[in-house]
C-alpha atoms as a PDB file:
ATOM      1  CA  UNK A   1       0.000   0.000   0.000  1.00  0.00           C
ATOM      2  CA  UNK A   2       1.471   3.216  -1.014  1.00  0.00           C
ATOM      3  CA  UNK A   3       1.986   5.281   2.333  1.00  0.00           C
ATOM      4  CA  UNK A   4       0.250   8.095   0.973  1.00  0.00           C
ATOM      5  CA  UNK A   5      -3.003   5.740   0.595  1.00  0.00           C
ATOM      6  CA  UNK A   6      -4.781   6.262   4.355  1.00  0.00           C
ATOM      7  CA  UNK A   7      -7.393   3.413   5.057  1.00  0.00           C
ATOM      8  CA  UNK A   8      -8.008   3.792   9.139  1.00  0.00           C
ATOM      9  CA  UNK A   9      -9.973   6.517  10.680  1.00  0.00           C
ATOM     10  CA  UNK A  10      -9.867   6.064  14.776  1.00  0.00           C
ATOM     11  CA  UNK A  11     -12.854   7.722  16.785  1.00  0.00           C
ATOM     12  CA  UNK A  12     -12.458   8.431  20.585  1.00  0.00           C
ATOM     13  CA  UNK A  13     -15.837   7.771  21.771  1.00  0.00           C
ATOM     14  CA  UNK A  14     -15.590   6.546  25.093  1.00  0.00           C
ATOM     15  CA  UNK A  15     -16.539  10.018  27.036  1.00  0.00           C
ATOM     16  CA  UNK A  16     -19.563   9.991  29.151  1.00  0.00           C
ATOM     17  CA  UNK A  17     -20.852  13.646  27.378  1.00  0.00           C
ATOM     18  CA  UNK A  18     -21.805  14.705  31.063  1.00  0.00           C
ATOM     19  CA  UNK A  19     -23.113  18.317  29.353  1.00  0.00           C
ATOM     20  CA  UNK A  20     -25.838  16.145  27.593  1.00  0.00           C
ATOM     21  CA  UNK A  21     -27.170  14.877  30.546  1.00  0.00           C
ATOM     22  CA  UNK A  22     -29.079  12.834  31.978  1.00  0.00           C
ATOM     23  CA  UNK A  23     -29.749  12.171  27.763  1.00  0.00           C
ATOM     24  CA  UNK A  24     -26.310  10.828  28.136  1.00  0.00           C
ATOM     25  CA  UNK A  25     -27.401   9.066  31.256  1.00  0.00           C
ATOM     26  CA  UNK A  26     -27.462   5.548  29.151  1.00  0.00           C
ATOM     27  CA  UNK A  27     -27.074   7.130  25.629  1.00  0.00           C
ATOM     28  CA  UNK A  28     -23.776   7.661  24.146  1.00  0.00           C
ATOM     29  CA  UNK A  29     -23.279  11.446  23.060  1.00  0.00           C
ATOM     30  CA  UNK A  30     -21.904  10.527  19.597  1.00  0.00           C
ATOM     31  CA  UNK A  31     -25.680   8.912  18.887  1.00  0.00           C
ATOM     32  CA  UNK A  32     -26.983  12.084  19.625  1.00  0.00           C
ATOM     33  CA  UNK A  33     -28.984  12.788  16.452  1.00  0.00           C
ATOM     34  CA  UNK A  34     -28.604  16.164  14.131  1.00  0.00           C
ATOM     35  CA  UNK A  35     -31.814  16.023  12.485  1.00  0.00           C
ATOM     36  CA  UNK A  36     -32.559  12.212  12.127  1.00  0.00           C
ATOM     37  CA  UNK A  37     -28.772  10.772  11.762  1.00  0.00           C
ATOM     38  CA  UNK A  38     -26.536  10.397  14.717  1.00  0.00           C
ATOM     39  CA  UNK A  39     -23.287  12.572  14.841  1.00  0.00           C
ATOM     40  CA  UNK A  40     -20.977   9.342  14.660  1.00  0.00           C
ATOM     41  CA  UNK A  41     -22.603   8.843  11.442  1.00  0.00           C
ATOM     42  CA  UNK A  42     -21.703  12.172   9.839  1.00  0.00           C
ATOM     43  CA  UNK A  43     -18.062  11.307  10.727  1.00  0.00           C
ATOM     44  CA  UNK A  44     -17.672   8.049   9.193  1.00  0.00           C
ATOM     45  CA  UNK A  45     -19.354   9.523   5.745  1.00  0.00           C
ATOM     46  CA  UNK A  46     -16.839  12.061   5.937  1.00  0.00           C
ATOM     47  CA  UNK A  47     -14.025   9.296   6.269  1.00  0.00           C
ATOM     48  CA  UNK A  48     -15.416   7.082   3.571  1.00  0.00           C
ATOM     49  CA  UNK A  49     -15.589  10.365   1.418  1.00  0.00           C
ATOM     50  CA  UNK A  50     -11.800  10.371   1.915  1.00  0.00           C
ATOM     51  CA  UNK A  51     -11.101   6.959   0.815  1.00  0.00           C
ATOM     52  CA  UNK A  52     -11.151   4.930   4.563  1.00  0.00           C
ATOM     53  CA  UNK A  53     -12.690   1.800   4.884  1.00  0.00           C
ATOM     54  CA  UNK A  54     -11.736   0.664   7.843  1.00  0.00           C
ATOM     55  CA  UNK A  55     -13.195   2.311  11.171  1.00  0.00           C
ATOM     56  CA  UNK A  56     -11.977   1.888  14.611  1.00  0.00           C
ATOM     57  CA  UNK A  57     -14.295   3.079  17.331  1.00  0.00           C
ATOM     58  CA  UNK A  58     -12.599   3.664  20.906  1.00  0.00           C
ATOM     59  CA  UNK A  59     -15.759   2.288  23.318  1.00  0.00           C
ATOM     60  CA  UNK A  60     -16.727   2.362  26.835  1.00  0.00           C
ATOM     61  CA  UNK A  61     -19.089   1.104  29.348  1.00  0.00           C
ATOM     62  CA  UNK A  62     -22.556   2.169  28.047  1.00  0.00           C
ATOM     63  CA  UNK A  63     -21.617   2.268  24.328  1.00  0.00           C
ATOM     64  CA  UNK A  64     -22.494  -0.517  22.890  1.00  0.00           C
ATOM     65  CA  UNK A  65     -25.475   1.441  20.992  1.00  0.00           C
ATOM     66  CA  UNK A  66     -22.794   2.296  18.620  1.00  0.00           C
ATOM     67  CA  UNK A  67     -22.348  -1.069  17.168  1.00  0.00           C
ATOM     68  CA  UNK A  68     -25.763  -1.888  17.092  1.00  0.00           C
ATOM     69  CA  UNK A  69     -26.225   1.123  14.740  1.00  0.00           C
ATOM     70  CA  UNK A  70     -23.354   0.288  12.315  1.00  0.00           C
ATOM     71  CA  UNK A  71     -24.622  -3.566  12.095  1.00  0.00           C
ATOM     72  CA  UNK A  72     -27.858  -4.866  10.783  1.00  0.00           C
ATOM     73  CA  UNK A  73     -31.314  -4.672  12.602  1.00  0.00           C
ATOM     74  CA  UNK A  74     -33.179  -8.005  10.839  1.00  0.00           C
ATOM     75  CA  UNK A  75     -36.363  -7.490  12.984  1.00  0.00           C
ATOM     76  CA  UNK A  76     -36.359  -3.597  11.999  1.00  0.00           C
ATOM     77  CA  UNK A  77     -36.122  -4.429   8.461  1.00  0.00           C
ATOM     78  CA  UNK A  78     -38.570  -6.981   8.369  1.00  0.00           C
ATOM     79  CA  UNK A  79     -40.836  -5.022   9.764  1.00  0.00           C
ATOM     80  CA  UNK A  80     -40.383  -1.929   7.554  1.00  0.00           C
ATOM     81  CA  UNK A  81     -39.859  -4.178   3.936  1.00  0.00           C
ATOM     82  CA  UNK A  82     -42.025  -3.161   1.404  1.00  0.00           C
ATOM     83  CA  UNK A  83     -43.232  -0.175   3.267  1.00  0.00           C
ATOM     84  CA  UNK A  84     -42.340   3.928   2.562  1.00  0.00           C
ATOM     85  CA  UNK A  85     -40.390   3.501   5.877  1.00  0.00           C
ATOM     86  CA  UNK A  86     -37.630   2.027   3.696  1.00  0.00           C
ATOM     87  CA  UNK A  87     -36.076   4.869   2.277  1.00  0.00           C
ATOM     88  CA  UNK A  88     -35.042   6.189   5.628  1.00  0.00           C
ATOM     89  CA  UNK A  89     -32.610   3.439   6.207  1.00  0.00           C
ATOM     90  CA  UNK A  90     -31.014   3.724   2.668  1.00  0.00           C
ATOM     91  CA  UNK A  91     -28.070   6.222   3.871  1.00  0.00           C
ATOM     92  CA  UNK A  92     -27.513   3.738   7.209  1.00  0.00           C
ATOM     93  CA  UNK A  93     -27.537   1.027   4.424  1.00  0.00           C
ATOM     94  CA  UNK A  94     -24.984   2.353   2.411  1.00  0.00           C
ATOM     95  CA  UNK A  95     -22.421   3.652   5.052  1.00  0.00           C
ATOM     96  CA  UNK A  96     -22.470  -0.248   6.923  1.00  0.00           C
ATOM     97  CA  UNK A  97     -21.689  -1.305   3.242  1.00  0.00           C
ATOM     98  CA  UNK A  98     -18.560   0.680   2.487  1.00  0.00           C
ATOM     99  CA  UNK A  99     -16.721  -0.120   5.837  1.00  0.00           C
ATOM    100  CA  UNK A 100     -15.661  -2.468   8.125  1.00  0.00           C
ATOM    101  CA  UNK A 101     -16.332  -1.546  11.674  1.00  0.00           C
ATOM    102  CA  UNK A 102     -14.071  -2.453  14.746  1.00  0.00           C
ATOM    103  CA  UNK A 103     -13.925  -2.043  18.270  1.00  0.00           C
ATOM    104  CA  UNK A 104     -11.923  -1.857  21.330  1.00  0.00           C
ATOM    105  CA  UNK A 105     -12.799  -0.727  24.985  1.00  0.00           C
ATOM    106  CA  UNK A 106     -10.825   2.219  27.053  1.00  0.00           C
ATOM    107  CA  UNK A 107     -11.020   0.638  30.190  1.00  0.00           C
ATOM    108  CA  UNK A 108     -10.318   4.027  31.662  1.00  0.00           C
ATOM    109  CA  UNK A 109     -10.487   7.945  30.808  1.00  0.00           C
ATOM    110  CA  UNK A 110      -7.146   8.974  30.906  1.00  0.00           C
ATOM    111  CA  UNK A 111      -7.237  11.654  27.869  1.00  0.00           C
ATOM    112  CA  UNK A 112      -7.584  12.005  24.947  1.00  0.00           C
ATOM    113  CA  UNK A 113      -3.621  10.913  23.836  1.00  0.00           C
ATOM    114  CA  UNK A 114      -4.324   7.208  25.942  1.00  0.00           C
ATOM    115  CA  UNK A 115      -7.899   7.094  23.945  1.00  0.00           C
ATOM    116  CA  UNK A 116      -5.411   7.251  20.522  1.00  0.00           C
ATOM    117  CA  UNK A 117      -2.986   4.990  22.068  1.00  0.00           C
ATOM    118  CA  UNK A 118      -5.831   2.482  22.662  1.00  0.00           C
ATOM    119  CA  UNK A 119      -6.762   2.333  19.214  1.00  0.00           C
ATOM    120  CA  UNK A 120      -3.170   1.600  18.594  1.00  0.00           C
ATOM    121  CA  UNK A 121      -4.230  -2.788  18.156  1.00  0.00           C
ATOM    122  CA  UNK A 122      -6.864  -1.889  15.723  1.00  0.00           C
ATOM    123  CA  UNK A 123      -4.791   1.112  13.533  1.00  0.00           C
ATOM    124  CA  UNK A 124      -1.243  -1.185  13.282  1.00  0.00           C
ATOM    125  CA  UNK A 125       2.093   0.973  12.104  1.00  0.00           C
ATOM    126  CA  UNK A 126       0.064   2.934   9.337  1.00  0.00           C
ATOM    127  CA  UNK A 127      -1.111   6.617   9.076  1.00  0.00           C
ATOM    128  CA  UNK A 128      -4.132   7.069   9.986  1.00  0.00           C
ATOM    129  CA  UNK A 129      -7.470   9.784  10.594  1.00  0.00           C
ATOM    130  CA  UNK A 130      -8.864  10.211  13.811  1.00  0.00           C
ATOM    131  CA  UNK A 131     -12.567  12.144  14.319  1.00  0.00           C
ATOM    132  CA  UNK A 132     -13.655  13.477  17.245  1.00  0.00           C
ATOM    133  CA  UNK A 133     -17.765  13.014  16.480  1.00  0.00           C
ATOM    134  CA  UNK A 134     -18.968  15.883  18.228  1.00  0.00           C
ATOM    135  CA  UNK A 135     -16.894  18.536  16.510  1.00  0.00           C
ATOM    136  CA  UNK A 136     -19.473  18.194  13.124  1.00  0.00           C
ATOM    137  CA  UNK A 137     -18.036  19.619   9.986  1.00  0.00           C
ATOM    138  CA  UNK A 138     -19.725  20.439   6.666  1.00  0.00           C
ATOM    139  CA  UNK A 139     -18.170  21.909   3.726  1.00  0.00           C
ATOM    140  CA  UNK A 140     -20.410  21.831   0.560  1.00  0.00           C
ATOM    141  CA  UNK A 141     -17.886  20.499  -2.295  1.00  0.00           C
ATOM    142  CA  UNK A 142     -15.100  18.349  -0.374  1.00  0.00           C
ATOM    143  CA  UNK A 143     -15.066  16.921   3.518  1.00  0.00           C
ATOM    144  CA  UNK A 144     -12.166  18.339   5.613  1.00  0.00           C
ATOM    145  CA  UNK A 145     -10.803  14.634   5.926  1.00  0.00           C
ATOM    146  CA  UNK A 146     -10.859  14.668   2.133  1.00  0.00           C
ATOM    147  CA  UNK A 147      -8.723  17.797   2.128  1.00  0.00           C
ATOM    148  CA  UNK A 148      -6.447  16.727   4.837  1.00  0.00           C
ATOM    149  CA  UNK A 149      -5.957  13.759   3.085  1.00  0.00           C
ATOM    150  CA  UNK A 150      -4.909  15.482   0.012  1.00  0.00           C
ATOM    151  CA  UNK A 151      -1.867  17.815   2.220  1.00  0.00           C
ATOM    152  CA  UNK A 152      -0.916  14.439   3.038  1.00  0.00           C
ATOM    153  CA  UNK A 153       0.322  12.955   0.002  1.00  0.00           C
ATOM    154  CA  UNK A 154       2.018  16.512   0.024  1.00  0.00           C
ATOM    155  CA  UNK A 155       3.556  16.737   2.934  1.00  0.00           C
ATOM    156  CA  UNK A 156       3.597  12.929   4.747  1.00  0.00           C
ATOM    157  CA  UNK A 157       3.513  14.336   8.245  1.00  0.00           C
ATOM    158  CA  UNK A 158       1.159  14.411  10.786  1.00  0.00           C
ATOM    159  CA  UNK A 159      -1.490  17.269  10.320  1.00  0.00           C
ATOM    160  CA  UNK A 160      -4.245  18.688  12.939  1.00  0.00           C
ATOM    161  CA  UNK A 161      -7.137  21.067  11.606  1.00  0.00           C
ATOM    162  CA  UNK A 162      -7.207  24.383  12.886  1.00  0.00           C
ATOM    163  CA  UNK A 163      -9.575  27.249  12.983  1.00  0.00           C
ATOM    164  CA  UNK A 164      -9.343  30.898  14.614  1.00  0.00           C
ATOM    165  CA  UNK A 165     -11.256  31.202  17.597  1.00  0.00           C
ATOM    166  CA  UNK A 166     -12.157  34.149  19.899  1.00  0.00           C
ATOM    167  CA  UNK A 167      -9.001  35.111  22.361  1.00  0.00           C
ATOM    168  CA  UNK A 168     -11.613  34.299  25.551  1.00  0.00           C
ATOM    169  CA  UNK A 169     -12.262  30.514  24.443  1.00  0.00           C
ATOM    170  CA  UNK A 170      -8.249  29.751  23.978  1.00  0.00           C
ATOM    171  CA  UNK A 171      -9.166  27.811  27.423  1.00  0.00           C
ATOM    172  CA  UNK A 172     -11.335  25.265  25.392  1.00  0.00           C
ATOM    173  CA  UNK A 173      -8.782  24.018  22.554  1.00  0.00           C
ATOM    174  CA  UNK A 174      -5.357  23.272  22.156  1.00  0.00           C
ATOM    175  CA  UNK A 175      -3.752  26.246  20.442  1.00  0.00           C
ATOM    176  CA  UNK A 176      -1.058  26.109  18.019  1.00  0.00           C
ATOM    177  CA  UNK A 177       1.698  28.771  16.780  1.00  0.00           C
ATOM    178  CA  UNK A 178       3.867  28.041  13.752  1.00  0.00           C
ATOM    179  CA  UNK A 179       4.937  29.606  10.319  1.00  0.00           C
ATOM    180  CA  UNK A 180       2.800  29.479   6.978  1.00  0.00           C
ATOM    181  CA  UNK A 181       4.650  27.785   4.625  1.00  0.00           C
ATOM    182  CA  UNK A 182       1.754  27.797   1.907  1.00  0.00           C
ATOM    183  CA  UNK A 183      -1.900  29.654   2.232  1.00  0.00           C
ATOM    184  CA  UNK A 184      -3.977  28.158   4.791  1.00  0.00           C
ATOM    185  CA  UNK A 185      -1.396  25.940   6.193  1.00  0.00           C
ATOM    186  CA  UNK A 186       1.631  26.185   9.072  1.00  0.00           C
ATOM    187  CA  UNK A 187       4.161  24.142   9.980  1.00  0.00           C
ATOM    188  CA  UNK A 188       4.201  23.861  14.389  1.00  0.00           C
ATOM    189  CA  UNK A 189       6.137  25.369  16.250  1.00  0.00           C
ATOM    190  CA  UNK A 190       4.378  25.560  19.345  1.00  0.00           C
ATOM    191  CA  UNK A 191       1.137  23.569  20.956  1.00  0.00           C
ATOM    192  CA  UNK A 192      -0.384  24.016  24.271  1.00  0.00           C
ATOM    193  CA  UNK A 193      -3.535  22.455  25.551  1.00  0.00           C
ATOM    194  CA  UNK A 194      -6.143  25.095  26.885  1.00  0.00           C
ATOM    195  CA  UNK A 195      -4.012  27.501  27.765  1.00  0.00           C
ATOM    196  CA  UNK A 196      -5.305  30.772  29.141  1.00  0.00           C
ATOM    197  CA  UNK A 197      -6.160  34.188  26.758  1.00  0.00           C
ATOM    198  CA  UNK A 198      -2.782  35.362  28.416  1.00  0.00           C
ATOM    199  CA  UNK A 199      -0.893  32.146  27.686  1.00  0.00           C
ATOM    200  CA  UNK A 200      -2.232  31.106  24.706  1.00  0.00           C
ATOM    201  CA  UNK A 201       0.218  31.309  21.693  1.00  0.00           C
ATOM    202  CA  UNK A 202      -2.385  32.338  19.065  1.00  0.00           C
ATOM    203  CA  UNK A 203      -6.350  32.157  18.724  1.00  0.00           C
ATOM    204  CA  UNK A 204      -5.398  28.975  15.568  1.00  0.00           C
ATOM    205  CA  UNK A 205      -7.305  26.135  17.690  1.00  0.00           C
ATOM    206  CA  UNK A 206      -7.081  22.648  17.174  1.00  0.00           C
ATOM    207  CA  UNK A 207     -10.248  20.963  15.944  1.00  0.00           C
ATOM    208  CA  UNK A 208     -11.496  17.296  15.588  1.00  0.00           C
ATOM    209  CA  UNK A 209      -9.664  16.366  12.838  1.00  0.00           C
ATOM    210  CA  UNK A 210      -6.585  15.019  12.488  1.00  0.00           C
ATOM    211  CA  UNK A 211      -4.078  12.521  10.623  1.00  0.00           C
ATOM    212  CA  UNK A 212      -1.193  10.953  12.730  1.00  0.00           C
ATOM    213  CA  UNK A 213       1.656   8.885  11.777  1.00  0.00           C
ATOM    214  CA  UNK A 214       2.607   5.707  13.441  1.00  0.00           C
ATOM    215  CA  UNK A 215       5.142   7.002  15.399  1.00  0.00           C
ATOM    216  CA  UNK A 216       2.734   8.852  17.281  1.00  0.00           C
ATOM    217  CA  UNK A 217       1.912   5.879  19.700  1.00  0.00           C
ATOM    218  CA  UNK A 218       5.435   5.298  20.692  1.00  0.00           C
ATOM    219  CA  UNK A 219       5.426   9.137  21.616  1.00  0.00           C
ATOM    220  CA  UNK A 220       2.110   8.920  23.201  1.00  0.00           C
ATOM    221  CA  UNK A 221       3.603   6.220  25.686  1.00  0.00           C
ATOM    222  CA  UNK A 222       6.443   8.080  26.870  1.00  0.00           C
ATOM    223  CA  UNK A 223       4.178  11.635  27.183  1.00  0.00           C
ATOM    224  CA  UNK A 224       3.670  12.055  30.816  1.00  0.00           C
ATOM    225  CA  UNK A 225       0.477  12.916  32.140  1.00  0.00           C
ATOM    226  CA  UNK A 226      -0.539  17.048  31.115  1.00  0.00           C
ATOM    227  CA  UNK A 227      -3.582  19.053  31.832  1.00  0.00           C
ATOM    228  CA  UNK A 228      -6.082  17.645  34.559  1.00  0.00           C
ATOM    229  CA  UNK A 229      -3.478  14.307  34.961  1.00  0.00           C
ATOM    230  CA  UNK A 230      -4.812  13.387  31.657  1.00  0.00           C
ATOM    231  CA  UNK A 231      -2.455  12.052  28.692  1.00  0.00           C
ATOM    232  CA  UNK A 232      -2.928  15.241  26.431  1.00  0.00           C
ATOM    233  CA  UNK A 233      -2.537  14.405  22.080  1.00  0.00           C
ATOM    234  CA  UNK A 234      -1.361  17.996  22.002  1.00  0.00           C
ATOM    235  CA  UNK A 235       1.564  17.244  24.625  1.00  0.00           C
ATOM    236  CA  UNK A 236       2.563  14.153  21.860  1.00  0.00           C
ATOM    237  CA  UNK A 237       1.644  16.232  18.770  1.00  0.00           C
ATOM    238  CA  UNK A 238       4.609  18.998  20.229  1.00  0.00           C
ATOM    239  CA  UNK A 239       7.123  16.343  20.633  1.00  0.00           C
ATOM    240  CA  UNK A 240       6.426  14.898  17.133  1.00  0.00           C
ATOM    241  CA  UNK A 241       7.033  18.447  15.809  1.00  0.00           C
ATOM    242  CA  UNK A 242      10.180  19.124  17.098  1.00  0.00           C
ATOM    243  CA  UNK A 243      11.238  15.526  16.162  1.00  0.00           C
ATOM    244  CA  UNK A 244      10.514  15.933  12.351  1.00  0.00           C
ATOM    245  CA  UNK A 245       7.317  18.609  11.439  1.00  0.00           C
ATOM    246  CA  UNK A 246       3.773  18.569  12.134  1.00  0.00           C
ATOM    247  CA  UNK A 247       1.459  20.579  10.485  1.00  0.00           C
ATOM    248  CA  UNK A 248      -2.056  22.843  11.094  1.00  0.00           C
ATOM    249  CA  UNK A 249      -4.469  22.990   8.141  1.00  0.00           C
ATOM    250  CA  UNK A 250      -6.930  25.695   8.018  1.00  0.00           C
ATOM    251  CA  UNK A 251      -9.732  24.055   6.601  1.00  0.00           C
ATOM    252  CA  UNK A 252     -12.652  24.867   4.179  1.00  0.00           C
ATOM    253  CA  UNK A 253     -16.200  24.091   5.966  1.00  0.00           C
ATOM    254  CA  UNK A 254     -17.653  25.300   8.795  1.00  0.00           C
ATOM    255  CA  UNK A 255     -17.439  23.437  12.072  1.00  0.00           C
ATOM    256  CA  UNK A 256     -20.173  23.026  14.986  1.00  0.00           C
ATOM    257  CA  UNK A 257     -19.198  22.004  18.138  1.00  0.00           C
ATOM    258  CA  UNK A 258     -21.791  19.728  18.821  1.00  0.00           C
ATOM    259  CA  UNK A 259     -20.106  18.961  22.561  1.00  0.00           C
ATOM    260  CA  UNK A 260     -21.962  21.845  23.843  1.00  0.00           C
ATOM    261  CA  UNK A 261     -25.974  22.461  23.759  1.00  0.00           C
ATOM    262  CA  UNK A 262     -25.716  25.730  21.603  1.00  0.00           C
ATOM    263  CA  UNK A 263     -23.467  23.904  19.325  1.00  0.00           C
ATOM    264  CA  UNK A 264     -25.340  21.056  18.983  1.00  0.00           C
ATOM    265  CA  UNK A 265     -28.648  23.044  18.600  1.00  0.00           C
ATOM    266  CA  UNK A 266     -26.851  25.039  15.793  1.00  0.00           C
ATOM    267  CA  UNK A 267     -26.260  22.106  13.912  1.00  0.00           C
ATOM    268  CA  UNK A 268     -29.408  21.034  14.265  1.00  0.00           C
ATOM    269  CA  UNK A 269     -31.054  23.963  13.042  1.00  0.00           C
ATOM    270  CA  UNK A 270     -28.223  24.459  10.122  1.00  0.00           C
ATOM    271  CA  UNK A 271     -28.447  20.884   8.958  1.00  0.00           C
ATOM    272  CA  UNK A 272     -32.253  21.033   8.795  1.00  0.00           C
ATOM    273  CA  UNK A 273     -32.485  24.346   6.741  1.00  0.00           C
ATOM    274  CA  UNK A 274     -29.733  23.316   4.107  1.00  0.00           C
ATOM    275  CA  UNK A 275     -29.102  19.495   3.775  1.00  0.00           C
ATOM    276  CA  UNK A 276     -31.475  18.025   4.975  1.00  0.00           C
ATOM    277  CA  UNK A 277     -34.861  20.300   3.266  1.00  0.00           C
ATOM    278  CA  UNK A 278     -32.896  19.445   0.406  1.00  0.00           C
ATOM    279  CA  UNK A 279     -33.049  15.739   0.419  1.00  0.00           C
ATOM    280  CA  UNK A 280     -36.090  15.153   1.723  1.00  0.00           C
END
């Protein structure tokens, strides 16, 4: 396989979503539906838009509504056959079709750098996408995996998606600093995870998108715990750039942080007015 060819997108959805609750109370947040498709679902359409095939979903205790979705519901579809009810399970249909599905448990939240390093026995030594499902992108011509995907084959180093955000909400993201070397994109030079307005480096904050290398898991292991005792990706990502380049991507799309109520009820109200009006 060429190594510009990426196959494996990883998503980290073991979290309990505690600012969805009690929904999240014995739902997981990433089945939280935008309109009538679940937010884990937007992110693997986006990752078989950029060529992957192969999805690894990071579970926990009370997740196991995630691979009931992506695997066939014979009763449901008996039930339905024949019937106008069909057409609503056509998209579901397709999407279990293009990709195989595998899963492995984080036994314990620890961050989101030892929810990557779980996913390390289902990825293998192979670049690879990772999705945080509740940070929902759209982008009307090309996904931003599809684009990330394509400064890959450039630049065959790991990349993270950026976008500016106001000074005051620095303390939400990790927030990057480096030098454009082409329009829209930076090579690192700096990364620190939620720093302060007063700390922060820039307002260029790190979204849910990213592609990592395979040497990424070796760095994870040796990153000591960061922010809240937690093994922080953007503590790795910082060594990996000063070891040999990793880049930040502004991308084309708009992004809703579906993590928070207002985000999520954006989305909601976005997706219903311009996709989904359209389709039905």
């Amino acid at each position: 396989m060429s190594e510009s060819v990426i196959k494996k997108c990883l998503f980290p959805a073991a979290g309990y979503g505690t600012r969805f609750l009690p929904a999240t109370k014995s739902m997981p947040k990433e089945m939280l539906p935008i309109v009538n498709k679940p937010l884990i679902q937007y992110g693997v359409e986006e990752a078989i838009q950029a060529g992957m095939d192969n999805m690894a979903i990071i579970t926990g205790r009370g997740k196991q509504a995630i691979a009931d979705y992506f695997d066939t519901n014979y009763e449901l579809e008996h039930q339905i056959a024949g019937t106008d009810k069909e057409k609503y399970l056509v998209d579901i249909r397709e999407t279990i079709n293009q990709a195989v599905f595998s899963y492995t448990r984080q036994i314990e939240m620890k961050g989101l750098g030892h929810a990557i390093l779980t996913g390390e026995t289902l990825i293998g030594d192979q670049a690879f996408a990772v999705v945080l499902a509740d940070d929902l992108c759209y982008s009307s011509e090309q996904g931003v995996l599809s684009q990330m995907v394509e400064l890959y084959k450039k630049y065959q180093c790991s990349i993270v998606a950026i976008e500016e955000v106001p000074a005051e909400e620095t303390h939400k993201y990790g927030v990057i600093a480096g030098e454009e070397i082409e329009p829209g994109v930076l090579r690192i030079n700096d990364m620190v995870e939620k720093p302060a307005p007063e700390d922060a480096p820039s307002n260029l904050a790190i979204i849910g998108r990213y592609i990592l290398t395979p040497d990424i898991f070796n760095i994870i292991r040796q990153t000591p715990p960061g922010r809240n005792n937690e093994v922080q990706i953007t503590d790795a990502l910082l060594t990996q750039a000063k070891q040999g380049g990793v880049i930040a991507y502004k991308f084309k799309g708009r992004r809703f942080d579906c993590g928070s109520v207002a985000g999520f009820m954006e989305a909601n109200n976005f997706f219903y007015e311009n996709v989904y009006k359209a389709l039905d």
